[in-house]
PDB file of N, CA and C in Angstrom:
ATOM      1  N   UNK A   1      52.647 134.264  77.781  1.00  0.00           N
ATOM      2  CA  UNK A   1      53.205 133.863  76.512  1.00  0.00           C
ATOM      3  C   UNK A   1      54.725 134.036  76.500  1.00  0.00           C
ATOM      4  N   UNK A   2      54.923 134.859  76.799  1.00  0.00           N
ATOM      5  CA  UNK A   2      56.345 135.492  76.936  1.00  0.00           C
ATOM      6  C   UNK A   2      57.248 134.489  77.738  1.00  0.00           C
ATOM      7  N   UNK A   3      57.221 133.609  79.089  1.00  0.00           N
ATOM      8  CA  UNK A   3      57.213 132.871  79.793  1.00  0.00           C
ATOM      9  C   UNK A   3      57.345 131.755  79.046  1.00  0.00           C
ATOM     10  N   UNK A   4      56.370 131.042  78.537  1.00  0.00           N
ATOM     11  CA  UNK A   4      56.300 130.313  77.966  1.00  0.00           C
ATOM     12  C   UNK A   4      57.582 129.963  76.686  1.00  0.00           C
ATOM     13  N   UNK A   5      58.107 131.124  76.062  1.00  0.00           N
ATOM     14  CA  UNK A   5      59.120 131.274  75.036  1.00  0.00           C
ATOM     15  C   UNK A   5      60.135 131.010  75.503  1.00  0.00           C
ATOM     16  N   UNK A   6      60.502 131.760  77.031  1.00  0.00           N
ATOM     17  CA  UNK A   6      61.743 131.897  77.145  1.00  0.00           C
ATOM     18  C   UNK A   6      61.934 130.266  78.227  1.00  0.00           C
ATOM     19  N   UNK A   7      61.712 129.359  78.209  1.00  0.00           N
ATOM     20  CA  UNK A   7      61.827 128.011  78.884  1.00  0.00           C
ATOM     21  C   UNK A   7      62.318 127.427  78.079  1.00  0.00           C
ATOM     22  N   UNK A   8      61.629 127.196  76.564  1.00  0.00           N
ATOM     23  CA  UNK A   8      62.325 126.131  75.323  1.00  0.00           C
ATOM     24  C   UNK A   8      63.688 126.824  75.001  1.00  0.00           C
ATOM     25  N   UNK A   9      63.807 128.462  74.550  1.00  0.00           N
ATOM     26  CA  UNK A   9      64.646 129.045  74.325  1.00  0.00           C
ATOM     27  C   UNK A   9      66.377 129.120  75.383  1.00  0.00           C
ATOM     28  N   UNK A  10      65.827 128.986  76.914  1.00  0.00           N
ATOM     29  CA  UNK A  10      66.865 128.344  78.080  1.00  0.00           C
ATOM     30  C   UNK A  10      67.319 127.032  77.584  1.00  0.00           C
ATOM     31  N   UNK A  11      66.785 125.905  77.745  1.00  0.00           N
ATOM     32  CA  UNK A  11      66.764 124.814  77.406  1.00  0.00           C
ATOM     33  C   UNK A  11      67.387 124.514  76.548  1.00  0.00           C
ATOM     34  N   UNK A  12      67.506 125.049  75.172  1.00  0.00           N
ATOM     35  CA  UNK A  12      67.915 125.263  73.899  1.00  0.00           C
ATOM     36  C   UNK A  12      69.168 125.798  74.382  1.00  0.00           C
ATOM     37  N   UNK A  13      69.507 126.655  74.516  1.00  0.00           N
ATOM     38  CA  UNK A  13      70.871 127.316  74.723  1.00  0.00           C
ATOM     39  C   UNK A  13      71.605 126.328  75.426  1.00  0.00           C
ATOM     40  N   UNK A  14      71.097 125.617  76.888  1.00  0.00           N
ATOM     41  CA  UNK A  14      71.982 125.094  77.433  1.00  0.00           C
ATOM     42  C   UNK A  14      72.568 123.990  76.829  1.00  0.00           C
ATOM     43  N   UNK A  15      71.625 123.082  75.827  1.00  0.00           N
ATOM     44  CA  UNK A  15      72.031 121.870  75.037  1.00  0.00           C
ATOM     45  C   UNK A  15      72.958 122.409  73.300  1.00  0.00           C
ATOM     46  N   UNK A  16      72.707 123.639  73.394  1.00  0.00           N
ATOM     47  CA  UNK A  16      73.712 124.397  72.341  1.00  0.00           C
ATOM     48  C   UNK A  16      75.354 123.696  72.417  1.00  0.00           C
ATOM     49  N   UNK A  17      75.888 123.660  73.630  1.00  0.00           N
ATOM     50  CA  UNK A  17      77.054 123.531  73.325  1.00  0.00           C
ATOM     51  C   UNK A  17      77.335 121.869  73.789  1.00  0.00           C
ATOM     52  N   UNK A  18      76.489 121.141  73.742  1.00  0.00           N
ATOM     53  CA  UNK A  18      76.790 119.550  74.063  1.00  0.00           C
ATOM     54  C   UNK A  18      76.792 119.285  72.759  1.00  0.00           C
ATOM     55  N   UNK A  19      78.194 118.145  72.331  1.00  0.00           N
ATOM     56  CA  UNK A  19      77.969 117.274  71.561  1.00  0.00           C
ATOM     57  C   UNK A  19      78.728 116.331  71.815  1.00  0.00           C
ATOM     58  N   UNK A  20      77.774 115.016  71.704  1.00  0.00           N
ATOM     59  CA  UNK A  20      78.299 113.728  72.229  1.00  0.00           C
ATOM     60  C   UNK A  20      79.241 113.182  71.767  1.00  0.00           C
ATOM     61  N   UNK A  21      79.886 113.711  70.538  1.00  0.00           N
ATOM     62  CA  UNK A  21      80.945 113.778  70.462  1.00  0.00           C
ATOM     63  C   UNK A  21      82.481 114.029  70.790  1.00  0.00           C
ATOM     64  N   UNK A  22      82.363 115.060  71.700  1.00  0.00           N
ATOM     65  CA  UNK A  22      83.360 115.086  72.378  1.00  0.00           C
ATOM     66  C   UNK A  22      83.867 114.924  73.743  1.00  0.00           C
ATOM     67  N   UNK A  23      84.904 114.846  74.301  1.00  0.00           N
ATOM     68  CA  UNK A  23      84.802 114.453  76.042  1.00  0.00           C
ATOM     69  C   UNK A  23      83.861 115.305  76.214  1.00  0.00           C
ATOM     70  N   UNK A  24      83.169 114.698  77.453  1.00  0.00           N
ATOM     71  CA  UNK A  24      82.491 115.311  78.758  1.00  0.00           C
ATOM     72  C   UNK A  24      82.982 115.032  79.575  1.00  0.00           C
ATOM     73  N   UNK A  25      82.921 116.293  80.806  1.00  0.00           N
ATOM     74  CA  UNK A  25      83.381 116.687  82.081  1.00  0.00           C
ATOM     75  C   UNK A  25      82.694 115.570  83.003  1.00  0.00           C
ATOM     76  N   UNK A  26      81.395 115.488  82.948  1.00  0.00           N
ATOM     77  CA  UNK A  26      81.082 114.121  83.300  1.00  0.00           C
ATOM     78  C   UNK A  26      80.629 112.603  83.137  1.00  0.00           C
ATOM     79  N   UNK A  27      81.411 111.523  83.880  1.00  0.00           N
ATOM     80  CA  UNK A  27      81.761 110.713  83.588  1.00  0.00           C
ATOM     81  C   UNK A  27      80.172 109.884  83.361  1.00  0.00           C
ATOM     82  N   UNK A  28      80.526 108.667  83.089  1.00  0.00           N
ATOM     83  CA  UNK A  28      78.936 107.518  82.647  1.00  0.00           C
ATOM     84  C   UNK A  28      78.712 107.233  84.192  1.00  0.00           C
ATOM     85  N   UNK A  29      77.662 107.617  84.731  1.00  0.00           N
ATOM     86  CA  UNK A  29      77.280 106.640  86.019  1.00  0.00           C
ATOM     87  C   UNK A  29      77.584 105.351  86.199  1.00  0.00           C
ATOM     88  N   UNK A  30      77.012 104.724  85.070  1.00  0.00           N
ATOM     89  CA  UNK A  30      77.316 103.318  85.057  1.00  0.00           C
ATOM     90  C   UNK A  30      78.717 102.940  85.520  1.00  0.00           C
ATOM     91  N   UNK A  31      79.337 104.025  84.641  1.00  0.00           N
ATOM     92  CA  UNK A  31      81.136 103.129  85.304  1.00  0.00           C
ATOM     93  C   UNK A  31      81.845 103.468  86.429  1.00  0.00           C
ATOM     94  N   UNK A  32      80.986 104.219  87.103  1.00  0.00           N
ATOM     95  CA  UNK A  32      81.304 105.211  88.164  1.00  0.00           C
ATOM     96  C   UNK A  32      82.305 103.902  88.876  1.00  0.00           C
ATOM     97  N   UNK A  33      81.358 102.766  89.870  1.00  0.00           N
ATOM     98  CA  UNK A  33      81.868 102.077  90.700  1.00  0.00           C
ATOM     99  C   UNK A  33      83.305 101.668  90.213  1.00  0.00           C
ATOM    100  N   UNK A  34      82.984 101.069  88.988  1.00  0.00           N
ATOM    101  CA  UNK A  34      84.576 100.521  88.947  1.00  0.00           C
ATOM    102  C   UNK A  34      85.201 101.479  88.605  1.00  0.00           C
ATOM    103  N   UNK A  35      85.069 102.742  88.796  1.00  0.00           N
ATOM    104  CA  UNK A  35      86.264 103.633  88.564  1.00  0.00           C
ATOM    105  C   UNK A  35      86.478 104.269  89.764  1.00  0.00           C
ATOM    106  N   UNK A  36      85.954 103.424  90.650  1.00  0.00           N
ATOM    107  CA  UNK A  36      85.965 103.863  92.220  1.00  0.00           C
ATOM    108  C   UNK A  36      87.059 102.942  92.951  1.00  0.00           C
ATOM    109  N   UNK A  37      86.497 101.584  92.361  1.00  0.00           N
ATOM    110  CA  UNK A  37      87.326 100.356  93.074  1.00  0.00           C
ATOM    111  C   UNK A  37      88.613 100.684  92.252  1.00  0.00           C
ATOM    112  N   UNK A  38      88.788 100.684  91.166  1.00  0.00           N
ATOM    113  CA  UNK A  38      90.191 101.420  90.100  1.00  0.00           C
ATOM    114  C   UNK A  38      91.058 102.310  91.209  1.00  0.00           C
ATOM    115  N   UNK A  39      90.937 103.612  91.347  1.00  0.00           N
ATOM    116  CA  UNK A  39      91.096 104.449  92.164  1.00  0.00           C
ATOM    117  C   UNK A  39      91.857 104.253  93.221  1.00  0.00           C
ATOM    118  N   UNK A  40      90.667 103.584  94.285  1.00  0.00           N
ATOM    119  CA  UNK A  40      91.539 102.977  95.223  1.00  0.00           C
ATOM    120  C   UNK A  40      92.497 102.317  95.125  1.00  0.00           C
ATOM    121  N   UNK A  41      92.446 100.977  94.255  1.00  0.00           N
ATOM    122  CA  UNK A  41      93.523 100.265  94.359  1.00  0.00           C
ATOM    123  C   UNK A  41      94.948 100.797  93.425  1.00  0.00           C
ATOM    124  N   UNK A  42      94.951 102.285  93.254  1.00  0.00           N
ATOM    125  CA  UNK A  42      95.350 102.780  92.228  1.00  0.00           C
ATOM    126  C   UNK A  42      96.111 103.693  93.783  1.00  0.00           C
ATOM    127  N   UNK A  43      95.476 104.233  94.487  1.00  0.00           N
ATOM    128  CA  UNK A  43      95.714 104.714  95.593  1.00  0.00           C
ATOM    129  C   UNK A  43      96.505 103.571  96.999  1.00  0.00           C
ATOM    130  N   UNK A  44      96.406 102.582  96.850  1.00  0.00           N
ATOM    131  CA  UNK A  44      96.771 102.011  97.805  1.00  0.00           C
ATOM    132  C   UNK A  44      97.821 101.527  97.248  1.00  0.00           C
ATOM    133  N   UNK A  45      98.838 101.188  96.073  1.00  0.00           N
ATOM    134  CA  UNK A  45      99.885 101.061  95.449  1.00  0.00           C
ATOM    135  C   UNK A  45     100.728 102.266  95.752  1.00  0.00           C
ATOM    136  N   UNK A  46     100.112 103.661  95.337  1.00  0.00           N
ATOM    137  CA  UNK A  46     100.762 104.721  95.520  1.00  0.00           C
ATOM    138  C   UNK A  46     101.624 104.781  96.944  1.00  0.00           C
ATOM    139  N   UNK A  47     100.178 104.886  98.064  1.00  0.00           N
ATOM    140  CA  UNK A  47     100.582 104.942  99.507  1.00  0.00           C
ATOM    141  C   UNK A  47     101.558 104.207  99.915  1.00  0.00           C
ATOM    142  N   UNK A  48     101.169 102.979  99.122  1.00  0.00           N
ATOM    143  CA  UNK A  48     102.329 101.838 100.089  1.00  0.00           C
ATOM    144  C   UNK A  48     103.898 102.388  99.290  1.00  0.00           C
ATOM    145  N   UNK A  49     104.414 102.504  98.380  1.00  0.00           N
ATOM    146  CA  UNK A  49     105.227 103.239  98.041  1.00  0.00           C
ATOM    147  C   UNK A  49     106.137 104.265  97.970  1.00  0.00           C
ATOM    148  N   UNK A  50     105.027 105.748  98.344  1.00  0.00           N
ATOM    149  CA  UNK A  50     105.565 106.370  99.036  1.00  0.00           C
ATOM    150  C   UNK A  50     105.635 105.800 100.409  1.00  0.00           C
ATOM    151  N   UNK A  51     105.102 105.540 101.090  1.00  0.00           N
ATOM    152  CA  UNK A  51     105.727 104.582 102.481  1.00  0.00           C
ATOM    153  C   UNK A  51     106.903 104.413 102.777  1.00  0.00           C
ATOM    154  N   UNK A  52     107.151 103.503 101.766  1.00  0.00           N
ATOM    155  CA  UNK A  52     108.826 103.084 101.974  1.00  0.00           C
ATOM    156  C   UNK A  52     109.737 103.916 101.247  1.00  0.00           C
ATOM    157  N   UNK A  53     109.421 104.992 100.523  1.00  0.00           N
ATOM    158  CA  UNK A  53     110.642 106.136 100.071  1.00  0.00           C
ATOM    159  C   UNK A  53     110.403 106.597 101.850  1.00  0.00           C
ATOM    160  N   UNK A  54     109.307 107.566 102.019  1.00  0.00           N
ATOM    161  CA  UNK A  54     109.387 108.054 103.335  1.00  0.00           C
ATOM    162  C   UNK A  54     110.434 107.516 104.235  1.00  0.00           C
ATOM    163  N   UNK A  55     109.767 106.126 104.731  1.00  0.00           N
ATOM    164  CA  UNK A  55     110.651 105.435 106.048  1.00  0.00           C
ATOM    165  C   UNK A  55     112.072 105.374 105.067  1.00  0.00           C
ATOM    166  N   UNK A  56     112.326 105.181 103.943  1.00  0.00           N
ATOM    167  CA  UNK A  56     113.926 104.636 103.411  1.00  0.00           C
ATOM    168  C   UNK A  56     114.879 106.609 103.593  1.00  0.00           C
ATOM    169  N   UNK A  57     113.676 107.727 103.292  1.00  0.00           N
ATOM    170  CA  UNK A  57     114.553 108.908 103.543  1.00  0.00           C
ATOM    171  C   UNK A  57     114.692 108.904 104.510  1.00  0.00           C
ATOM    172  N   UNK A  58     113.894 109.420 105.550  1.00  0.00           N
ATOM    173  CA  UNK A  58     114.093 109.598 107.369  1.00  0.00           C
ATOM    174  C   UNK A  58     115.169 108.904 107.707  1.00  0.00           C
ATOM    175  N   UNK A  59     114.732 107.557 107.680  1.00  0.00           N
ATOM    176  CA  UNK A  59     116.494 106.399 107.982  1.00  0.00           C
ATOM    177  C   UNK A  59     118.241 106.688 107.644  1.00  0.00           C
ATOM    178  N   UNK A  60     117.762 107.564 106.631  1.00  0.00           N
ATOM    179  CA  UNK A  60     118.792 107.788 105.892  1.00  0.00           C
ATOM    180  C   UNK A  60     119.444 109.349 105.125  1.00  0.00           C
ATOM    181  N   UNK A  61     118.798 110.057 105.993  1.00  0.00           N
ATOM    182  CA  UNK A  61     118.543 111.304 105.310  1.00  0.00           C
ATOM    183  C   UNK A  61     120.024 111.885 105.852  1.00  0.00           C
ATOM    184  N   UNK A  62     120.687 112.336 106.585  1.00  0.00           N
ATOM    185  CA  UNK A  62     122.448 112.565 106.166  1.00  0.00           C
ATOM    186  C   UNK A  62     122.860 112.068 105.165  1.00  0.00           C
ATOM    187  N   UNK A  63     123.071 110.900 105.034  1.00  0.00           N
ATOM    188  CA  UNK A  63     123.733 110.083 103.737  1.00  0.00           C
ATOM    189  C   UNK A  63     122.906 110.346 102.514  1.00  0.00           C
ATOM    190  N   UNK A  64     121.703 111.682 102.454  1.00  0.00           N
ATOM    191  CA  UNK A  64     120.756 111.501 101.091  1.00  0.00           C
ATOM    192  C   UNK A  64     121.365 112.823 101.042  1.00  0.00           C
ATOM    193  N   UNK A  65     121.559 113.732 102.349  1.00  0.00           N
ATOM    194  CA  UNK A  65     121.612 114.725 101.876  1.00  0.00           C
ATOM    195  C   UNK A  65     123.558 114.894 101.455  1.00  0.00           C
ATOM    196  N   UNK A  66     124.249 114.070 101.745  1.00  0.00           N
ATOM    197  CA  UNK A  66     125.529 114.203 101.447  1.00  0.00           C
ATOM    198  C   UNK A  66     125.765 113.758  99.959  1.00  0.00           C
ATOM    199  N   UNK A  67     125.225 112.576  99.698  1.00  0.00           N
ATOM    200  CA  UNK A  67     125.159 112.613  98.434  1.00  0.00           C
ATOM    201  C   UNK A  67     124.412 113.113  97.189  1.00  0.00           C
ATOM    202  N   UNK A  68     123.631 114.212  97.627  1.00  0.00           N
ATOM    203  CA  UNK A  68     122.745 115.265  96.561  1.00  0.00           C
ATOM    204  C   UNK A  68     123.741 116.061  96.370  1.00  0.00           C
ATOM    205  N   UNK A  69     124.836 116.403  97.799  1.00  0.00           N
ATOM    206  CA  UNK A  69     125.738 117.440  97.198  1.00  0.00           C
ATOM    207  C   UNK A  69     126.785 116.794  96.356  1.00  0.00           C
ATOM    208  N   UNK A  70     126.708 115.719  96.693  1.00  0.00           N
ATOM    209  CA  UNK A  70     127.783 115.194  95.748  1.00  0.00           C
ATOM    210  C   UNK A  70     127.497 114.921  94.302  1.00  0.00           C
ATOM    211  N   UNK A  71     126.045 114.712  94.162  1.00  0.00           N
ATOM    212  CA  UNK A  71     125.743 114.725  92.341  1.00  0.00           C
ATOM    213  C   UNK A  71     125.256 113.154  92.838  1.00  0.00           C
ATOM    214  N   UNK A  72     125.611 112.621  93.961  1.00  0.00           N
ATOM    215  CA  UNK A  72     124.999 111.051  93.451  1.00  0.00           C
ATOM    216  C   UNK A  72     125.440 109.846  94.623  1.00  0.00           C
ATOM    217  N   UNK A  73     125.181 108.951  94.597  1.00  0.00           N
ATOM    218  CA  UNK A  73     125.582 107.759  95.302  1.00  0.00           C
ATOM    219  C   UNK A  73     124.450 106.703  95.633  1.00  0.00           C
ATOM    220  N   UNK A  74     125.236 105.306  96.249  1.00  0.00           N
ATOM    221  CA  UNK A  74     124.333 104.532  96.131  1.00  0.00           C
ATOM    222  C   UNK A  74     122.538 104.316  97.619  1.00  0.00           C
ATOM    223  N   UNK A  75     122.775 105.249  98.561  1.00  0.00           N
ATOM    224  CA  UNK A  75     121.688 105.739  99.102  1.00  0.00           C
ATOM    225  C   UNK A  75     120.420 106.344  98.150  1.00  0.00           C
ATOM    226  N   UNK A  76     121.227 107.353  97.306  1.00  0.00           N
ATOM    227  CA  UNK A  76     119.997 108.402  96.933  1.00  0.00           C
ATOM    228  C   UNK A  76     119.774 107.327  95.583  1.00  0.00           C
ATOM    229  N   UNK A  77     120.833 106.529  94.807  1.00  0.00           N
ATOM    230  CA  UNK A  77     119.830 105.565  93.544  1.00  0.00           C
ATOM    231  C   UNK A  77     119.072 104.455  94.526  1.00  0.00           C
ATOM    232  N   UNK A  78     119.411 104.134  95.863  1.00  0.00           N
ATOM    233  CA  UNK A  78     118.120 103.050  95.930  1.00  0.00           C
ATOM    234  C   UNK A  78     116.786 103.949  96.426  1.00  0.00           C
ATOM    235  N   UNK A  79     116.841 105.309  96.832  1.00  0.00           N
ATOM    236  CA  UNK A  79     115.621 106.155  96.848  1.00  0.00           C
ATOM    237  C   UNK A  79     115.047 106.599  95.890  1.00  0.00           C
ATOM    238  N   UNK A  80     115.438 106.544  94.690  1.00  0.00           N
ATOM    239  CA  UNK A  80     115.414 106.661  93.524  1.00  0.00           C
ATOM    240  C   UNK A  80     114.169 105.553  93.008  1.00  0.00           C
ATOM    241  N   UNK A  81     114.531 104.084  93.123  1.00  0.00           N
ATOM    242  CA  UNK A  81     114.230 102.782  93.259  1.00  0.00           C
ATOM    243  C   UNK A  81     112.962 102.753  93.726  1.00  0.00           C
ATOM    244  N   UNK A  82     113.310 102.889  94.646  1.00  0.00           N
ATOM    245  CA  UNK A  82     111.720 102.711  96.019  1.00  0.00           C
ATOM    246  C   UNK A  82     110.992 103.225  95.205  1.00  0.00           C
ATOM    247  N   UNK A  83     111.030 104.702  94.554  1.00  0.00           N
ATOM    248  CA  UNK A  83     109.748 105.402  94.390  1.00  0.00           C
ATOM    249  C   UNK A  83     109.766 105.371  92.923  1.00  0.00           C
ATOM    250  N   UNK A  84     110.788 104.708  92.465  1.00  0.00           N
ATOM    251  CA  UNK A  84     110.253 104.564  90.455  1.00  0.00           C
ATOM    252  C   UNK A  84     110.568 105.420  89.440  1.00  0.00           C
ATOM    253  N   UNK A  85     111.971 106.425  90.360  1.00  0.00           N
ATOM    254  CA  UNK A  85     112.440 106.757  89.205  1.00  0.00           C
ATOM    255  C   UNK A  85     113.002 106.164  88.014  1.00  0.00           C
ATOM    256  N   UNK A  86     112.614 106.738  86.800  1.00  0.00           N
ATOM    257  CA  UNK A  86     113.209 105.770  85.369  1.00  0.00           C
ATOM    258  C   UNK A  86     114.723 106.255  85.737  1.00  0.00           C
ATOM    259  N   UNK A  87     114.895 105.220  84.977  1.00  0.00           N
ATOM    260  CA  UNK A  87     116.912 105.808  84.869  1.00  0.00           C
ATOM    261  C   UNK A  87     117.251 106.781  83.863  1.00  0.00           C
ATOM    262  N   UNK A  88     116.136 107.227  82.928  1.00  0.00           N
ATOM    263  CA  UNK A  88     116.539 108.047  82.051  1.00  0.00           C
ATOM    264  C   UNK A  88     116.154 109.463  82.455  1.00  0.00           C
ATOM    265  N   UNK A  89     115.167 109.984  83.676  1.00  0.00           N
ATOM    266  CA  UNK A  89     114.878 110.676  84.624  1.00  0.00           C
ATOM    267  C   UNK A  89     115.472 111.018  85.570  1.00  0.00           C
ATOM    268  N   UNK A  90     116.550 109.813  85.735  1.00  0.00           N
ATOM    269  CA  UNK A  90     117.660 110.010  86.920  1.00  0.00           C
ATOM    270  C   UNK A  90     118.836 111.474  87.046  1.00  0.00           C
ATOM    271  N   UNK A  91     119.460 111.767  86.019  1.00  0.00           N
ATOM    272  CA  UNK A  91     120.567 112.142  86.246  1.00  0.00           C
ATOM    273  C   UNK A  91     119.579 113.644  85.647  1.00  0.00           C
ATOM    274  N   UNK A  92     118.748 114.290  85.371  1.00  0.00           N
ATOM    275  CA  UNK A  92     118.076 115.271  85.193  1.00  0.00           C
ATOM    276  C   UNK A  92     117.575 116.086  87.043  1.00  0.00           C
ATOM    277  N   UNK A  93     116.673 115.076  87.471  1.00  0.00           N
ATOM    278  CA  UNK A  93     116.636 114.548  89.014  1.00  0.00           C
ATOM    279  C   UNK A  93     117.759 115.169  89.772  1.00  0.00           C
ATOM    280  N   UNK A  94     118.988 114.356  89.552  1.00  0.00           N
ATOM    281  CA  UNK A  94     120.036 114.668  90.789  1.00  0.00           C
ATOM    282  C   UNK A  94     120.889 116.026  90.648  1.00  0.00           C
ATOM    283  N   UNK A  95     120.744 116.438  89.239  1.00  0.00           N
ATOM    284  CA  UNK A  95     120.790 118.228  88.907  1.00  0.00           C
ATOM    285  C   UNK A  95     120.058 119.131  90.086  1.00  0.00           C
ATOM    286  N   UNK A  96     118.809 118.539  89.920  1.00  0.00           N
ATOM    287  CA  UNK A  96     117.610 119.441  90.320  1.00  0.00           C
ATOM    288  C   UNK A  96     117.947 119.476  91.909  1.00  0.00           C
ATOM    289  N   UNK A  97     117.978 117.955  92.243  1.00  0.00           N
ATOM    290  CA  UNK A  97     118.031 118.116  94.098  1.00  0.00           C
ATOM    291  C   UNK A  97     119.623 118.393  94.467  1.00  0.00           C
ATOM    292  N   UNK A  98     120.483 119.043  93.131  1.00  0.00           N
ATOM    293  CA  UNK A  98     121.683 119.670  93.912  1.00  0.00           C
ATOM    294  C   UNK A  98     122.027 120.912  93.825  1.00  0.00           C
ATOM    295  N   UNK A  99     121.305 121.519  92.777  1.00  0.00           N
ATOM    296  CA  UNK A  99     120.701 122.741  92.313  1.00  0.00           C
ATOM    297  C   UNK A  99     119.905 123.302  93.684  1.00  0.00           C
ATOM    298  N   UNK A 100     119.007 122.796  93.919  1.00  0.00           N
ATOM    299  CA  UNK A 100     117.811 123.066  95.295  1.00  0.00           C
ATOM    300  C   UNK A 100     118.673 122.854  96.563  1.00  0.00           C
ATOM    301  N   UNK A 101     119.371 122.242  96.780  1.00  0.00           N
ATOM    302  CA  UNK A 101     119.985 121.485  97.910  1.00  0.00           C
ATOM    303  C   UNK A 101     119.672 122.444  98.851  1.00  0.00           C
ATOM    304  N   UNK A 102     119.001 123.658  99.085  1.00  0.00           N
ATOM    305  CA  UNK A 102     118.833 124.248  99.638  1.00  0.00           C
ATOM    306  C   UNK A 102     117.505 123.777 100.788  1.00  0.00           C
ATOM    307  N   UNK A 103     116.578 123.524  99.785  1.00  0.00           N
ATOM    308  CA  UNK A 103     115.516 123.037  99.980  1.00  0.00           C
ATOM    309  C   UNK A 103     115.383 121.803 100.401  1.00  0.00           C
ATOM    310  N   UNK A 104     116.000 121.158  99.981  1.00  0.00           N
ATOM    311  CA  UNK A 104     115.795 119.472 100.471  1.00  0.00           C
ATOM    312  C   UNK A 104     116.734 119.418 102.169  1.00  0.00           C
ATOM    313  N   UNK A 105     118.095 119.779 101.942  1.00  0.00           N
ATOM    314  CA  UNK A 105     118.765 119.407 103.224  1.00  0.00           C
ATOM    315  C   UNK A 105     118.125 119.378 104.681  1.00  0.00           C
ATOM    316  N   UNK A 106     117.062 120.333 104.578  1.00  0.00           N
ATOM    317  CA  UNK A 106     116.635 120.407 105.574  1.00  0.00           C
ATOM    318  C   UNK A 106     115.151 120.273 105.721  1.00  0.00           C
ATOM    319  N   UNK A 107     114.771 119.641 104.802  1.00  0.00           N
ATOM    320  CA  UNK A 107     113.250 118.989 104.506  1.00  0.00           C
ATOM    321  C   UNK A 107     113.455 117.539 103.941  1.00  0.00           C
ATOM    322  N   UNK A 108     112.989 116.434 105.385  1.00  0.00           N
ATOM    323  CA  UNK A 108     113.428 115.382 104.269  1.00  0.00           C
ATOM    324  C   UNK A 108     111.605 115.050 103.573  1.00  0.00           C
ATOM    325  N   UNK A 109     110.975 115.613 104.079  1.00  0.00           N
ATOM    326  CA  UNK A 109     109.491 116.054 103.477  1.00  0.00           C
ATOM    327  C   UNK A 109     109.531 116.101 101.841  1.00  0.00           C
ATOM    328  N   UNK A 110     110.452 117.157 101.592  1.00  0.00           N
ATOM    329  CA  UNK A 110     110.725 117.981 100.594  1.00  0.00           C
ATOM    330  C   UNK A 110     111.106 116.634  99.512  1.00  0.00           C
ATOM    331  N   UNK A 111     112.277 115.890 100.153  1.00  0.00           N
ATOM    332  CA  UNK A 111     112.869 115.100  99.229  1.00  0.00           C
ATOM    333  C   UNK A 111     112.124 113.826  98.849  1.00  0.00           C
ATOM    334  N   UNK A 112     111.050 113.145  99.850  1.00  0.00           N
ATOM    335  CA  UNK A 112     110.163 112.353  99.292  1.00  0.00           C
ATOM    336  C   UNK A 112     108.904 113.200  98.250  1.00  0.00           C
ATOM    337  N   UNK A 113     108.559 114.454  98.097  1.00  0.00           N
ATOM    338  CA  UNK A 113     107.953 114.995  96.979  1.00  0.00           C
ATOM    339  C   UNK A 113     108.804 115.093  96.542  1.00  0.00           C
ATOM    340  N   UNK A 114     109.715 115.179  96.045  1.00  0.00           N
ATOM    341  CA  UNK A 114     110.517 115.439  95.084  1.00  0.00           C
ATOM    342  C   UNK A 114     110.598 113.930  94.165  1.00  0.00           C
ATOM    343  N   UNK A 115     110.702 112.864  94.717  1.00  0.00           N
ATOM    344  CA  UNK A 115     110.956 111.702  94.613  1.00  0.00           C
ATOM    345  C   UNK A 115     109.838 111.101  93.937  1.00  0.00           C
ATOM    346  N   UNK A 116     108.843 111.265  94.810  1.00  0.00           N
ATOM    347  CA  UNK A 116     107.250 110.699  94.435  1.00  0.00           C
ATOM    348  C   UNK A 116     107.330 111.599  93.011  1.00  0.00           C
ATOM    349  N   UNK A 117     107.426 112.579  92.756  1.00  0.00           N
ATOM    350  CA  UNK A 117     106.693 113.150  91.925  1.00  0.00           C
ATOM    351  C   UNK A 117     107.775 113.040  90.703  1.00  0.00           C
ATOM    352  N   UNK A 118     109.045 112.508  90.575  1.00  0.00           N
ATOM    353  CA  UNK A 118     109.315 112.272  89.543  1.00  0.00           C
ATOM    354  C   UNK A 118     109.614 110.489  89.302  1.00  0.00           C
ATOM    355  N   UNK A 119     108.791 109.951  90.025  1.00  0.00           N
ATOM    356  CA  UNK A 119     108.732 108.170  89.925  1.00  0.00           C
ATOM    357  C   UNK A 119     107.245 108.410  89.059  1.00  0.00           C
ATOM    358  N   UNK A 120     107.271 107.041  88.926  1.00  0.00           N
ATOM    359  CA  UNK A 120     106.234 106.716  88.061  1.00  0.00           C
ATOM    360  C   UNK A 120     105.114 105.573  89.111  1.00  0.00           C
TER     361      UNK A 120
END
């Protein structure tokens, strides 16, 4: 008997805190796929992008790192470009990587995350 109580009473508790009302952690099966094919092609925009910041820093990375110390120039705004920084993001940006310059000069690693992650 006892057994018997405590199964509905589990059961019960666990559906205690669902209400379909609010997000859930997991998503509709149904939309799974196209939020698969989404994804990817959400991912293969990204890649190709960073791509060409990558190959445009390496190519160019003296002239990125001379002008971070300088506050600016036209190397580091077309790296800027490549990876989608807004222009109103820009001059916040070239604070930061001259502030750090520590970090970037000798990571050009460093300066495409830096890049990627404040493009859009």
């Amino acid at each position: 008997m006892f057994k018997s109580i405590i199964s509905p009473l589990f059961a019960l508790s666990l559906l205690a805190g669902c209400d379909p009302s609010q997000p859930s952690h997991l998503p509709n099966p149904l939309l799974l796929p196209g939020q698969a094919i989404g994804t990817a092609a959400g991912n293969a925009v990204y890649n190709a992008r960073r791509g060409k910041v990558e190959v445009y820093v390496k190519s160019n990375f003296p002239a990125l790192v001379q002008e971070m110390k300088a506050g600016g120039g036209p190397h580091l705004d077309q790296a800027m470009t490549l990876a989608g920084v807004a222009a109103a993001t820009r001059p916040i940006l070239l604070l930061r990587l001259k502030s750090d310059i520590g970090i970037y000069e000798n990571s050009p690693d460093a300066l495409v995350v830096a890049l990627m992650v404040h493009g859009n």
